[in-house]
Protein backbone atom coordinates (compact mmCIF):
# COMPACT_ATOMS: atom_id res chain seq x y z
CA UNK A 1 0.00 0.00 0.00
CA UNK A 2 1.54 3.47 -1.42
CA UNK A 3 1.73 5.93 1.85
CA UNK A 4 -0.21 8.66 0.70
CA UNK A 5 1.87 12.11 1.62
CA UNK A 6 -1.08 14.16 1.44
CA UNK A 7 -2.90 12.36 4.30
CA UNK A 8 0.66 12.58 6.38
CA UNK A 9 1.19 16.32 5.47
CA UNK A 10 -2.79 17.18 6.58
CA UNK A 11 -2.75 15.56 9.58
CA UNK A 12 0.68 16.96 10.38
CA UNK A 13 -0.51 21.22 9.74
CA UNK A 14 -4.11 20.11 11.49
CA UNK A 15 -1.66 18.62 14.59
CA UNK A 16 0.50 21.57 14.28
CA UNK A 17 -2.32 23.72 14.69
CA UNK A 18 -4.14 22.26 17.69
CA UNK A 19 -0.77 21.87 19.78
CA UNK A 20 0.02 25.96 18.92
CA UNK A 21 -3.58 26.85 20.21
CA UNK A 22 -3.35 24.53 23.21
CA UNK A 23 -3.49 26.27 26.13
CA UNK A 24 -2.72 23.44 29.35
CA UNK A 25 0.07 22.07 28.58
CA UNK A 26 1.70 23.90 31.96
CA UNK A 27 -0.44 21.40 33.73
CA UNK A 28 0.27 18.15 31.79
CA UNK A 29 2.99 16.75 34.04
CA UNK A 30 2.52 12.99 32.78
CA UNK A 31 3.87 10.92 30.13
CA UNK A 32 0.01 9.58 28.93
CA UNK A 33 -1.28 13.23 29.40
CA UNK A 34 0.89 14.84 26.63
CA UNK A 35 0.43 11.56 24.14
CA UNK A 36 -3.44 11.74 24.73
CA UNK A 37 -3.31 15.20 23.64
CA UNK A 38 -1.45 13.81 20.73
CA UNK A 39 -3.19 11.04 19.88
CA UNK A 40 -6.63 12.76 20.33
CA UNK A 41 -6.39 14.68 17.36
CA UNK A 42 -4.78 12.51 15.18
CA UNK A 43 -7.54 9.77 15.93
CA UNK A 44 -10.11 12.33 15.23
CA UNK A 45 -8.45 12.72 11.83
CA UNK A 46 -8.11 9.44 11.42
CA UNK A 47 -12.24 8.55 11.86
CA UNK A 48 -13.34 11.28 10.37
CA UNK A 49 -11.32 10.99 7.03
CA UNK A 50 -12.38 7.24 6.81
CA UNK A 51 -15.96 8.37 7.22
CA UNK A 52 -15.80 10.96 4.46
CA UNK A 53 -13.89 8.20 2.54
CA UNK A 54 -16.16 5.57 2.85
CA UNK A 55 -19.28 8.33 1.83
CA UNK A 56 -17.54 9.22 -1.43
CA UNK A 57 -16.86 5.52 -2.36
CA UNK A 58 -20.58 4.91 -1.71
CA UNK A 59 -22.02 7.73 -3.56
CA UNK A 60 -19.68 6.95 -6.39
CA UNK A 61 -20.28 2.97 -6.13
CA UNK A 62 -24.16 3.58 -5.53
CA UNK A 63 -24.05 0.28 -3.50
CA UNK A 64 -22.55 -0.62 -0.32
CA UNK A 65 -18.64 -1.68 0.10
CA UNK A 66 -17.56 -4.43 -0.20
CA UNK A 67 -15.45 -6.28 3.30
CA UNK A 68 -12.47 -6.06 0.67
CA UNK A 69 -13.32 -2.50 -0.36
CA UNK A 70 -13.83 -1.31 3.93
CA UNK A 71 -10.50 -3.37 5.13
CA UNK A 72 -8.60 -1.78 2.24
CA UNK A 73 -10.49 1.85 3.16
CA UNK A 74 -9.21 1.25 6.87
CA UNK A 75 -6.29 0.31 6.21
CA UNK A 76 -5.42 3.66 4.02
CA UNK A 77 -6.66 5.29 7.16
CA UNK A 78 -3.64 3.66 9.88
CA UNK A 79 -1.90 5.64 7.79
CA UNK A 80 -2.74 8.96 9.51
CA UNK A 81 -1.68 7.67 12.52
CA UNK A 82 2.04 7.34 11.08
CA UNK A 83 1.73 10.98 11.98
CA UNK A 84 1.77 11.03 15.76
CA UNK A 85 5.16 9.05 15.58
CA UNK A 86 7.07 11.94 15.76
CA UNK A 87 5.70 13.97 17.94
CA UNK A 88 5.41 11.37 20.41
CA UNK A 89 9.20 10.53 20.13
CA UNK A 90 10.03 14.18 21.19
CA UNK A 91 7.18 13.34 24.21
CA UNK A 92 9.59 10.65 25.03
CA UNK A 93 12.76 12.56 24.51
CA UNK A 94 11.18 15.59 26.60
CA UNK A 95 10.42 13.27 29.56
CA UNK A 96 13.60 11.54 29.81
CA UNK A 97 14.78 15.25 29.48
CA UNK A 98 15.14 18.55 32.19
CA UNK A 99 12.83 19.89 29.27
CA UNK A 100 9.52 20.92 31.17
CA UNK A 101 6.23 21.24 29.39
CA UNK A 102 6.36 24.65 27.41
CA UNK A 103 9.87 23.40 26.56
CA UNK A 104 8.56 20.02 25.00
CA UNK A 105 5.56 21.64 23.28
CA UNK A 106 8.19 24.32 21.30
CA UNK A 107 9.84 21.32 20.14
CA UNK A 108 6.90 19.44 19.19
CA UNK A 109 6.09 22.38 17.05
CA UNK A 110 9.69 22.91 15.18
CA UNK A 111 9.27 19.45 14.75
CA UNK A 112 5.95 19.11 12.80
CA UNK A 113 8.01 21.99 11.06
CA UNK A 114 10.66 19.91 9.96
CA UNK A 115 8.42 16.62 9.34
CA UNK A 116 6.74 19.20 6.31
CA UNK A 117 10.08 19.74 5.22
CA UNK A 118 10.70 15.93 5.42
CA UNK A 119 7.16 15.34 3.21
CA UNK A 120 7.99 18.52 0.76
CA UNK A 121 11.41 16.68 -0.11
CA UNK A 122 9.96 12.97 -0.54
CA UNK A 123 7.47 14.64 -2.52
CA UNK A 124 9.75 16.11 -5.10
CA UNK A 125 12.32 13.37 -4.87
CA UNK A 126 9.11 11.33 -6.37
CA UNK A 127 8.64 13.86 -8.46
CA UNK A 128 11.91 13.60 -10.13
CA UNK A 129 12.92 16.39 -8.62
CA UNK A 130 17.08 16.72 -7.77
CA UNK A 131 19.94 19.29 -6.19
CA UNK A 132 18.57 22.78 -6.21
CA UNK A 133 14.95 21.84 -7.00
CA UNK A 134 14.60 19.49 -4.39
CA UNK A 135 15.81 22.03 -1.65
CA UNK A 136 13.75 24.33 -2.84
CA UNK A 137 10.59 21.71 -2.54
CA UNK A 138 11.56 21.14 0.82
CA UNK A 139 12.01 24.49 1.58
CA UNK A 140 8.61 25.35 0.40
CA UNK A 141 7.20 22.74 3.30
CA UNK A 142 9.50 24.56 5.72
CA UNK A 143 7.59 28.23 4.70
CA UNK A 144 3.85 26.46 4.69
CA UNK A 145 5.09 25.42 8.67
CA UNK A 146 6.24 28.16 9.46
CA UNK A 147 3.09 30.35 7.82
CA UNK A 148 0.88 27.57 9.56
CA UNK A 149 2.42 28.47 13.18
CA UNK A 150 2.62 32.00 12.35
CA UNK A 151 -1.22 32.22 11.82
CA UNK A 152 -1.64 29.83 14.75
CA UNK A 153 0.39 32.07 17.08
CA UNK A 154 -1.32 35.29 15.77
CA UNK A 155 -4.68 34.33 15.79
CA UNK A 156 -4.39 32.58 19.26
CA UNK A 157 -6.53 34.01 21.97
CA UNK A 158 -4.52 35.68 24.36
């Protein structure tokens, strides 16, 4: 199954976003409390794209799916969750770390950052894409993160 970089790179920005605007993380002192706040989202993501999904195929079938059609639909879907990998690996890091929780959350936030760079550079290396071109794909990721936590930051309530 082809990992689909446009259901990695959405769920990444929509991640991105809800961490910026989240406003407790001062009073998430445990390990499970920071992943849940993680793993909320991206489960949320997860269901509701596979819902949308499965309504499209529907419509466009005009008959039920098939068990074969719904395992291969939910099966496209785990791949959203192959987003909260990193972010729950700098979790983990920030623990075992004298990082406390503001610390762990800027990370968590450069890192989604850098995981858009990451999908911007597979992307055009798919593409065909090589030397200068390629950096400047992946750059291109880098400025949509850093527009995304721009507009996150600005438009947070204060």
């Amino acid at each position: 199954m082809p990992i689909h970089l446009e259901r990695l790179t959405y769920t990444t920005i929509v991640l991105m976003s809800v961490l910026v605007v989240y406003d407790e993380w001062s009073e998430l002192t445990t390990f499970m409390g920071m992943t849940l706040v993680i793993i909320g989202p991206i489960l949320a993501i997860a269901i509701a794209h596979g819902f949308s999904e499965a309504l499209d195929e529907i419509a466009d079938y005009r008959r039920p799916l098939t068990w074969s059609e719904w395992r291969t639909l939910l099966l496209s879907q785990l791949q959203v969750l192959f987003a909260a990998v990193p972010p729950l690996v700098v979790v983990g890091l920030g623990f075992l770390s004298p990082l406390d929780a503001d610390g762990t959350i800027n990370v968590l936030i450069w890192t989604a950052a850098v995981t858009l760079i990451a999908l911007a550079a597979v992307a055009a290396y798919r593409a065909g894409l090589r030397g200068w071109r390629l950096v400047l794909a992946a750059c291109v990721g880098g400025v949509i993160g850093l527009l995304v936590i721009s507009l996150q930051i600005l438009l947070k309530p204060h």
